[in-house]
Protein backbone atom coordinates (compact mmCIF):
# COMPACT_ATOMS: atom_id res chain seq x y z
CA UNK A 1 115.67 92.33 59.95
CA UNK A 2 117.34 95.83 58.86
CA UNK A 3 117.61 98.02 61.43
CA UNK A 4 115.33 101.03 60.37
CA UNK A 5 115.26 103.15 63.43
CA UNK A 6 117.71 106.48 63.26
CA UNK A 7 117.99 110.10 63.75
CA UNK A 8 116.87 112.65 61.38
CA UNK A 9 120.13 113.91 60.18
CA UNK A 10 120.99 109.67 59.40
CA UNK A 11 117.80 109.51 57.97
CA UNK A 12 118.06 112.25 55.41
CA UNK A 13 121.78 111.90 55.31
CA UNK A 14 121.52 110.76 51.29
CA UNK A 15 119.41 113.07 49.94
CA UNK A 16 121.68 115.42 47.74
CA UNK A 17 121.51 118.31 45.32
CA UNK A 18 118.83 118.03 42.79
CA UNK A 19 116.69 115.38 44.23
CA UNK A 20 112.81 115.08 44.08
CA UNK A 21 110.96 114.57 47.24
CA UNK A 22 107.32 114.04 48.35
CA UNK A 23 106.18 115.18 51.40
CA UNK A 24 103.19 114.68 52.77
CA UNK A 25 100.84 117.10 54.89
CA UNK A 26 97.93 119.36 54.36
CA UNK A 27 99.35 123.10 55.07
CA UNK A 28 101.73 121.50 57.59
CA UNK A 29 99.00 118.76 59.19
CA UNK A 30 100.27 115.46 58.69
CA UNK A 31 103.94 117.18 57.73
CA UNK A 32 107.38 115.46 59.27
CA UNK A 33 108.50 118.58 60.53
CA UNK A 34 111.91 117.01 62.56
CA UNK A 35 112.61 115.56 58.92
CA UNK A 36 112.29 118.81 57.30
CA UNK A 37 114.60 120.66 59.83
CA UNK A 38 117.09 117.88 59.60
CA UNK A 39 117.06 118.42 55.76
CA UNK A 40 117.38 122.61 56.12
CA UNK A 41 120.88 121.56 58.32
CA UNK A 42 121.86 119.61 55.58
CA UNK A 43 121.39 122.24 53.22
CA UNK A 44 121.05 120.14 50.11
CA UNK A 45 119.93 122.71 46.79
CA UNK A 46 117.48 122.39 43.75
CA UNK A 47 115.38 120.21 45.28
CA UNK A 48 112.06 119.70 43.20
CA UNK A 49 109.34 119.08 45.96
CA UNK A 50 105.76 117.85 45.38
CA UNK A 51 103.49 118.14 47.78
CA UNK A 52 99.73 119.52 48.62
CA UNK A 53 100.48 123.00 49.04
CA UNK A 54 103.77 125.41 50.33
CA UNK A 55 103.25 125.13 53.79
CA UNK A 56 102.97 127.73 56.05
CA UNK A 57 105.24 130.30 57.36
CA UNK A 58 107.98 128.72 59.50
CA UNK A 59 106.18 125.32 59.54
CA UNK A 60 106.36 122.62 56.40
CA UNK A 61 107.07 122.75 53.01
CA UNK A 62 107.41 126.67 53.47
CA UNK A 63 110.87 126.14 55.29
CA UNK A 64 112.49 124.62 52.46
CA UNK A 65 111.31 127.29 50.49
CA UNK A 66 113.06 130.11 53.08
CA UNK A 67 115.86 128.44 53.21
CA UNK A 68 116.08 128.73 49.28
CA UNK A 69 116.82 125.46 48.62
CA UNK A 70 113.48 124.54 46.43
CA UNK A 71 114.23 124.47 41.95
CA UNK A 72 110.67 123.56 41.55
CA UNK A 73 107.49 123.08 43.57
CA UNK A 74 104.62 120.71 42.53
CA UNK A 75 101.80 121.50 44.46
CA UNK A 76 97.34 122.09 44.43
CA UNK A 77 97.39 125.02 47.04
CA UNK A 78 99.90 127.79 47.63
CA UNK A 79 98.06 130.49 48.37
CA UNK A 80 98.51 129.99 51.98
CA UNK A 81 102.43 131.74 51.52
CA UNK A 82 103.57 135.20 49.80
CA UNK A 83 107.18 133.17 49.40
CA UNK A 84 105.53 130.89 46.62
CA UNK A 85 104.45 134.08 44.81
CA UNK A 86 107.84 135.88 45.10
CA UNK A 87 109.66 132.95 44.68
CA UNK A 88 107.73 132.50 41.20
CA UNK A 89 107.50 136.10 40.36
CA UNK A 90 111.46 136.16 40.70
CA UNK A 91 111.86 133.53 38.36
CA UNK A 92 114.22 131.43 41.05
CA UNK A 93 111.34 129.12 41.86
CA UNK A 94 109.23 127.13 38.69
CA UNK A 95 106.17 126.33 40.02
CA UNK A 96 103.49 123.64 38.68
CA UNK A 97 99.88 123.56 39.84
CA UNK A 98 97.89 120.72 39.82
CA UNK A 99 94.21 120.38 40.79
CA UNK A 100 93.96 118.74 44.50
CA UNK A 101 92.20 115.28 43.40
CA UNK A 102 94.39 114.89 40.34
CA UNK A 103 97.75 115.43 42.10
CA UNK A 104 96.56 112.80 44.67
CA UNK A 105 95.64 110.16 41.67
CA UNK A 106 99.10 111.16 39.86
CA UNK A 107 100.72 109.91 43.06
CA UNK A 108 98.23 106.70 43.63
CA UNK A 109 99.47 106.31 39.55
CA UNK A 110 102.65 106.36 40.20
CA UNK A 111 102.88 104.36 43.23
CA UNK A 112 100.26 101.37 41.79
CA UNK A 113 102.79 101.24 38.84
CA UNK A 114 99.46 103.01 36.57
CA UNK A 115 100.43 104.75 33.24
CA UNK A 116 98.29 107.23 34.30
CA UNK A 117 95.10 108.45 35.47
CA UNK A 118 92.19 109.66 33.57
CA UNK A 119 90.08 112.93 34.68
CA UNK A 120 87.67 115.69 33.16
CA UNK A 121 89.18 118.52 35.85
CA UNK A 122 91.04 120.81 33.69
CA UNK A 123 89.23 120.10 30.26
CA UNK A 124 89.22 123.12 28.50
CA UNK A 125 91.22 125.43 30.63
CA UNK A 126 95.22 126.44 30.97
CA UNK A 127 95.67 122.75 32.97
CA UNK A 128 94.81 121.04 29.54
CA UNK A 129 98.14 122.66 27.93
CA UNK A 130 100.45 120.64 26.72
CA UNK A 131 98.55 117.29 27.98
CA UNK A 132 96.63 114.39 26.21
CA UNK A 133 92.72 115.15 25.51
CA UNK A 134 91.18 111.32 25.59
CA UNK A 135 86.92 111.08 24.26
CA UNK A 136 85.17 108.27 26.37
CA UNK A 137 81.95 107.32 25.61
CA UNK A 138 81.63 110.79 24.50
CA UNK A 139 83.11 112.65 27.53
CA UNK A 140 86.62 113.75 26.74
CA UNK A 141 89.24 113.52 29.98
CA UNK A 142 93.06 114.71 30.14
CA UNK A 143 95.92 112.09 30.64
CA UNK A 144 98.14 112.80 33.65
CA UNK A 145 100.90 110.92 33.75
CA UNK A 146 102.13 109.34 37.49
CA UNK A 147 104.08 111.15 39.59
CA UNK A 148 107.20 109.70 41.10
CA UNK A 149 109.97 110.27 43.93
CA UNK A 150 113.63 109.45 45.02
CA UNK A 151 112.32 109.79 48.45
CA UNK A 152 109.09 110.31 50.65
CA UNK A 153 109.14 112.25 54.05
CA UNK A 154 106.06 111.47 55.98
CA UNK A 155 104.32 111.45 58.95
CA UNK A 156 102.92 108.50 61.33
CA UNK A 157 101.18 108.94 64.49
CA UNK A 158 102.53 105.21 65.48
CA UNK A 159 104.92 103.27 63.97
CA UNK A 160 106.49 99.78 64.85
CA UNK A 161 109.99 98.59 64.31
CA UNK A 162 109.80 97.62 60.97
CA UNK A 163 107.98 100.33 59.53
CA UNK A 164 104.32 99.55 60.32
CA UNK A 165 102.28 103.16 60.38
CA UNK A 166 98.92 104.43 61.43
CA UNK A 167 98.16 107.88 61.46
CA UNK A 168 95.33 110.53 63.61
CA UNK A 169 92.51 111.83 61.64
CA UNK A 170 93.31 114.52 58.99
CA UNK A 171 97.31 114.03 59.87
CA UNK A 172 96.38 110.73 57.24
CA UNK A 173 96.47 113.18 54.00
CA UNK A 174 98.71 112.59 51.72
CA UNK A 175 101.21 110.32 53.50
CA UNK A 176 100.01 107.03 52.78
CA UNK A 177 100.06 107.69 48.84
CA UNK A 178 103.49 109.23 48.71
CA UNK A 179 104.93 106.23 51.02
CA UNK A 180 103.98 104.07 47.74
CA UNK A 181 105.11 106.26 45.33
CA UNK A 182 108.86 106.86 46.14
CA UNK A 183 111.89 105.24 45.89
CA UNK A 184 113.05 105.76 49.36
CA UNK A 185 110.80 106.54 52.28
CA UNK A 186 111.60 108.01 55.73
CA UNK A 187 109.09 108.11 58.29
CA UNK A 188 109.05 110.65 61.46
CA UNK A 189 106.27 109.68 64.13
CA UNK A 190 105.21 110.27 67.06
CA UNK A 191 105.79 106.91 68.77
CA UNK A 192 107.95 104.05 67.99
CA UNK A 193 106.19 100.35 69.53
CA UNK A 194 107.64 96.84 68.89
CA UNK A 195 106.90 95.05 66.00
CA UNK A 196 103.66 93.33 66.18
CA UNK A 197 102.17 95.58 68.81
CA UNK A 198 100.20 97.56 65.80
CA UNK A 199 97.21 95.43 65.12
CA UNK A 200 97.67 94.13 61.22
CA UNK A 201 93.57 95.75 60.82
CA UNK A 202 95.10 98.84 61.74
CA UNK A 203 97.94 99.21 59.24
CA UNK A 204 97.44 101.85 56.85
CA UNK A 205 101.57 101.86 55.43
CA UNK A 206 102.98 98.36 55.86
CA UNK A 207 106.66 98.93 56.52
CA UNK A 208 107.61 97.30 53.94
CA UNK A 209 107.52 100.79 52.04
CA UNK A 210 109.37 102.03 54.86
CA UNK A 211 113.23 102.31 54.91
CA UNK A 212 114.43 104.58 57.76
CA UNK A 213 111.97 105.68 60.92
CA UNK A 214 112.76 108.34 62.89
CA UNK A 215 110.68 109.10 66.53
CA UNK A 216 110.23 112.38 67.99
CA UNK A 217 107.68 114.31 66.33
CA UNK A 218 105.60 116.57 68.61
CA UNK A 219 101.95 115.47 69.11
CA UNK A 220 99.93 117.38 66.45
CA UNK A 221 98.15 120.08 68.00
CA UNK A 222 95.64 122.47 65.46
């Protein structure tokens, strides 16, 4: 069995310039934050990042954003930030909103190998631009297509050896979607147990979408 269990800087070691990574979290919640610093030391650039929202200030998405190293953000909430804003109103960030549910069903798309997702949020307003209008038994929907990563930095609140995951409460979020959804996936929890010590009920990501786990995450504390 592959040895999956690394450091941070190992883990994120070949992510380079111009990549596009998920990662999951609600305004940090749920957000691999040793995964995150290990990628600011690397210092990789033009990174296009999709996730719920920009973080907050000093904690999640947000310090990829500080650290300037973000080409485009796709994201539902990112009001929570002024960098987002400035970043946009600069013109050095490109920014693409996309309403909570459907950004979470682009994701499940992409990851169930879906063409896409049907949905009436957005129908007649600025999110309809430039996208496919569908009529279904007289209700009309927009087409979004899947979203798609090279790599997935999430969260677990207990992981096993091979890649097994669980998460605590809200921490859950996004994280299970994006570990289906991206080409390589890295993992930061709390706890690392042996393999088979995770009851198979429990599983929420089997680690078989898992390539690298890293331990040392801080408990999550609100």
């Amino acid at each position: 069995m592959k040895q999956k269990i690394t450091t941070a800087s190992q883990a994120v070691d070949a992510i380079q310039d111009g990549a596009v990574i998920m990662i999951g979290g609600f305004l940090g919640t749920g957000t691999p934050e040793n995964l995150i610093d290990a990628l600011v030391k690397k210092g990789v650039k033009n990174l296009t990042i999709i996730g719920n929202d920009g973080g907050l200030p000093g904690r999640g998405i947000c310090k990829l954003l500080e650290a300037n190293m973000v080409k485009k953000l796709i994201a539902s909430h990112v009001g929570m930030t002024k960098i987002v804003a400035e970043q946009k109103n600069a013109g050095t960030l490109e920014l693409e909103l996309v309403p909570q549910g459907s950004l979470a069903e682009k994701i499940r798309a992409g990851g169930f190998g879906l063409g896409g997702i049907l949905t009436p949020t957005g129908v007649g307003t600025m999110v309809a631009d430039g996208k496919e209008t569908l009529t279904v038994n007289g209700v009309d929907y927009l087409l979004e297509l899947p979203l798609k990563a090279d790599f997935a930095l999430i969260r677990a609140f207990k992981c096993d050896e091979f890649g097994n995951s669980i998460y605590t409460k809200t921490t859950r979020n996004f994280n299970p979607l994006m570990a289906s959804a991206a080409e390589h996936v890295i993992i930061g929890t709390e706890e690392i147990v042996k393999t088979g010590d995770i009851d198979p009920d429990d599983v929420v990501t089997p680690g078989i979408f898992v390539d690298y786990i890293v331990g040392g995450e801080k408990p999550w504390q609100i």
